[in-house]
C-alpha atoms as a PDB file:
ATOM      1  CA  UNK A   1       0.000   0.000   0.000  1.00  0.00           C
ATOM      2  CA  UNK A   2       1.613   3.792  -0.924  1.00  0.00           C
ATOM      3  CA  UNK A   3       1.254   6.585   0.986  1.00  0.00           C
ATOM      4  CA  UNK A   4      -0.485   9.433  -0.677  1.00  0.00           C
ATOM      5  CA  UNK A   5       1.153  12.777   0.305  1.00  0.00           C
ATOM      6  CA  UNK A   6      -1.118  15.367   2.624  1.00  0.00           C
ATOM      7  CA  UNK A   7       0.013  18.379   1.982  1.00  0.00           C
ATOM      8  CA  UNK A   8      -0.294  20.473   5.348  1.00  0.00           C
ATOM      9  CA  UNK A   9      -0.657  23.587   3.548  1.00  0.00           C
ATOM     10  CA  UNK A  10      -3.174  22.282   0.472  1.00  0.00           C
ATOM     11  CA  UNK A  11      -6.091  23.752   2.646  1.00  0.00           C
ATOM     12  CA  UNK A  12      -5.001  27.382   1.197  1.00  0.00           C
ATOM     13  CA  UNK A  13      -6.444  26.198  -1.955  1.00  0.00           C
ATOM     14  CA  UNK A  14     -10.151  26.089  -0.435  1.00  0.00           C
ATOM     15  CA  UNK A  15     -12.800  28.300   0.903  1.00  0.00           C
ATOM     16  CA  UNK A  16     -11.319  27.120   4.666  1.00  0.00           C
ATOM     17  CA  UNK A  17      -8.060  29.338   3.401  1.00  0.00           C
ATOM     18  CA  UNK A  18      -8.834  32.294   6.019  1.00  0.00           C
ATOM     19  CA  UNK A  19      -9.040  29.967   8.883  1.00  0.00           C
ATOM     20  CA  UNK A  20      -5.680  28.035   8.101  1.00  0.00           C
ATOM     21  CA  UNK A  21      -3.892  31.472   7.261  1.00  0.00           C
ATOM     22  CA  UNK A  22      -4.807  32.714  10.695  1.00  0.00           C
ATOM     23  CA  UNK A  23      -3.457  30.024  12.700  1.00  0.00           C
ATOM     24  CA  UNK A  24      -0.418  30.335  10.516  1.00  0.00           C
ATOM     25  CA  UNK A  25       0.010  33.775  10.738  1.00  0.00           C
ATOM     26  CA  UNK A  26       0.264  32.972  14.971  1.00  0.00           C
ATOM     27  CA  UNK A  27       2.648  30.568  14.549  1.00  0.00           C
ATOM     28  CA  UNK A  28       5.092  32.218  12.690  1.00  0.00           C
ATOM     29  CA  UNK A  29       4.221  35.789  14.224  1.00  0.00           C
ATOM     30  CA  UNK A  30       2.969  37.256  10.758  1.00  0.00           C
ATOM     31  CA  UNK A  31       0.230  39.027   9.412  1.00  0.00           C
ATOM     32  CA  UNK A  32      -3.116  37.059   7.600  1.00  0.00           C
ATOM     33  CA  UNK A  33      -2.399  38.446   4.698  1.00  0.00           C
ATOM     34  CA  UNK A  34       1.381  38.034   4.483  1.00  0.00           C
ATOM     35  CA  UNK A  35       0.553  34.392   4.531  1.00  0.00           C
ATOM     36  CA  UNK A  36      -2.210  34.289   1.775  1.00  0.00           C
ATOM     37  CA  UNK A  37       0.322  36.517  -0.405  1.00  0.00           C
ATOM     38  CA  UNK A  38       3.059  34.468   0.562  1.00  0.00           C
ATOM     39  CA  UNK A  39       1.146  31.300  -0.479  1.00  0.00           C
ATOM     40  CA  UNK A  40      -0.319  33.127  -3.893  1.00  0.00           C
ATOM     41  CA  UNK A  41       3.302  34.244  -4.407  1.00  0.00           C
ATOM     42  CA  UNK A  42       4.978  30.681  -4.562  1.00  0.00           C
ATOM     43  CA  UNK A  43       2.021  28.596  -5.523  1.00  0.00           C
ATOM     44  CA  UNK A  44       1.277  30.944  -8.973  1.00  0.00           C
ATOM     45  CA  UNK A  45       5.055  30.030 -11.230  1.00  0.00           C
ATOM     46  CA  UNK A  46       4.795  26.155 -10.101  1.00  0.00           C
ATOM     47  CA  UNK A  47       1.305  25.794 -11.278  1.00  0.00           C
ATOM     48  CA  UNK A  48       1.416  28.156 -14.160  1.00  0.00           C
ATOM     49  CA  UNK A  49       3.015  25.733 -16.292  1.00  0.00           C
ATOM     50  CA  UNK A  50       0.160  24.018 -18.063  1.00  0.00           C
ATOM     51  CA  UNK A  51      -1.139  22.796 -14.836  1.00  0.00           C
ATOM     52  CA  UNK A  52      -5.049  22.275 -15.182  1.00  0.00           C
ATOM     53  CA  UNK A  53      -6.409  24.316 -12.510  1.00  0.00           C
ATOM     54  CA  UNK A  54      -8.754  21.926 -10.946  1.00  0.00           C
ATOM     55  CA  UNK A  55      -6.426  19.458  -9.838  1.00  0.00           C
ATOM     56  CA  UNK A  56      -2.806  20.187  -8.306  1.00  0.00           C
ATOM     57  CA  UNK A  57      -0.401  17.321  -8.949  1.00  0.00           C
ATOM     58  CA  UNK A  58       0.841  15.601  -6.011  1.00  0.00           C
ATOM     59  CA  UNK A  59       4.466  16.862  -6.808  1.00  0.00           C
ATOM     60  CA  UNK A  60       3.285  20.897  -7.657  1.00  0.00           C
ATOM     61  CA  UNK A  61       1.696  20.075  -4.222  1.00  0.00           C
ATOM     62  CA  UNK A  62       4.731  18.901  -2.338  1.00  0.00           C
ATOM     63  CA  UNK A  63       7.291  21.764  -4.139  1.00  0.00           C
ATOM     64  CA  UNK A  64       4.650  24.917  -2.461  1.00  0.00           C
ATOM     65  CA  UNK A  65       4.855  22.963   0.217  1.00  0.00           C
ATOM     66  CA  UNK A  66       8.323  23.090   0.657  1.00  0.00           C
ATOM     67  CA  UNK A  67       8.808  26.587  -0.916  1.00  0.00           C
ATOM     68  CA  UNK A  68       6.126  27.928   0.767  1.00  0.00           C
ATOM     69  CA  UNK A  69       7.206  26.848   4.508  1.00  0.00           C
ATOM     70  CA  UNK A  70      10.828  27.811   3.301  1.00  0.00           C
ATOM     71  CA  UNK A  71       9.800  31.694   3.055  1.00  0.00           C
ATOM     72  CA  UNK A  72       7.648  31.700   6.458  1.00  0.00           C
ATOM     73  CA  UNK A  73      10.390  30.679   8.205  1.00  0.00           C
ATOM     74  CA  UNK A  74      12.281  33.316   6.747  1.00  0.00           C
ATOM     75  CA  UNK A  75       9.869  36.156   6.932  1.00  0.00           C
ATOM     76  CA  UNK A  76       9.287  34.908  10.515  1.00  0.00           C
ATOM     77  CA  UNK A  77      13.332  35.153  11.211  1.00  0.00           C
ATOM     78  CA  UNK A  78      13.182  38.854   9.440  1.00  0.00           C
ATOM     79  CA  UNK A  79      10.086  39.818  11.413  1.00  0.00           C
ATOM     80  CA  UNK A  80      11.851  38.927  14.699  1.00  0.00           C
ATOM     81  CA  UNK A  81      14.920  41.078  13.963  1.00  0.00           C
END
């Protein structure tokens, strides 16, 4: 049996986006929107290429992922400065 991946950050592509944004906005200490235009911002190159935009491919998925948690934790790091 394979594991599917579960994205912890696929939420941001529903109408439960709000919700999820705030409770990542308190744990990296940032705004609501910084997060939604954080995700917006790394999410829109990967799936601009030819992507259908229905369905996000398990790998598009797992690259925002990564990306995506990569610049919180930076903006988080700057914020604290």
């Amino acid at each position: 049996m394979s594991k599917q991946y579960q994205s912890p950050y696929a939420g941001l592509n529903t109408n439960n986006r709000f919700s999820i944004a705030k409770r990542l906005a308190a744990v990296y200490h940032l705004d609501v929107s910084q997060v939604l235009f954080t995700y917006l911002k790394v999410a829109e190159p990967i799936l601009r290429k030819g992507q259908p935009a229905t369905q996000i491919s398990e790998a598009s998925q797992k690259r925002i992922d990564q990306q995506f948690e990569n610049t919180l934790q930076h903006l988080s790091q700057t914020r604290e400065r």
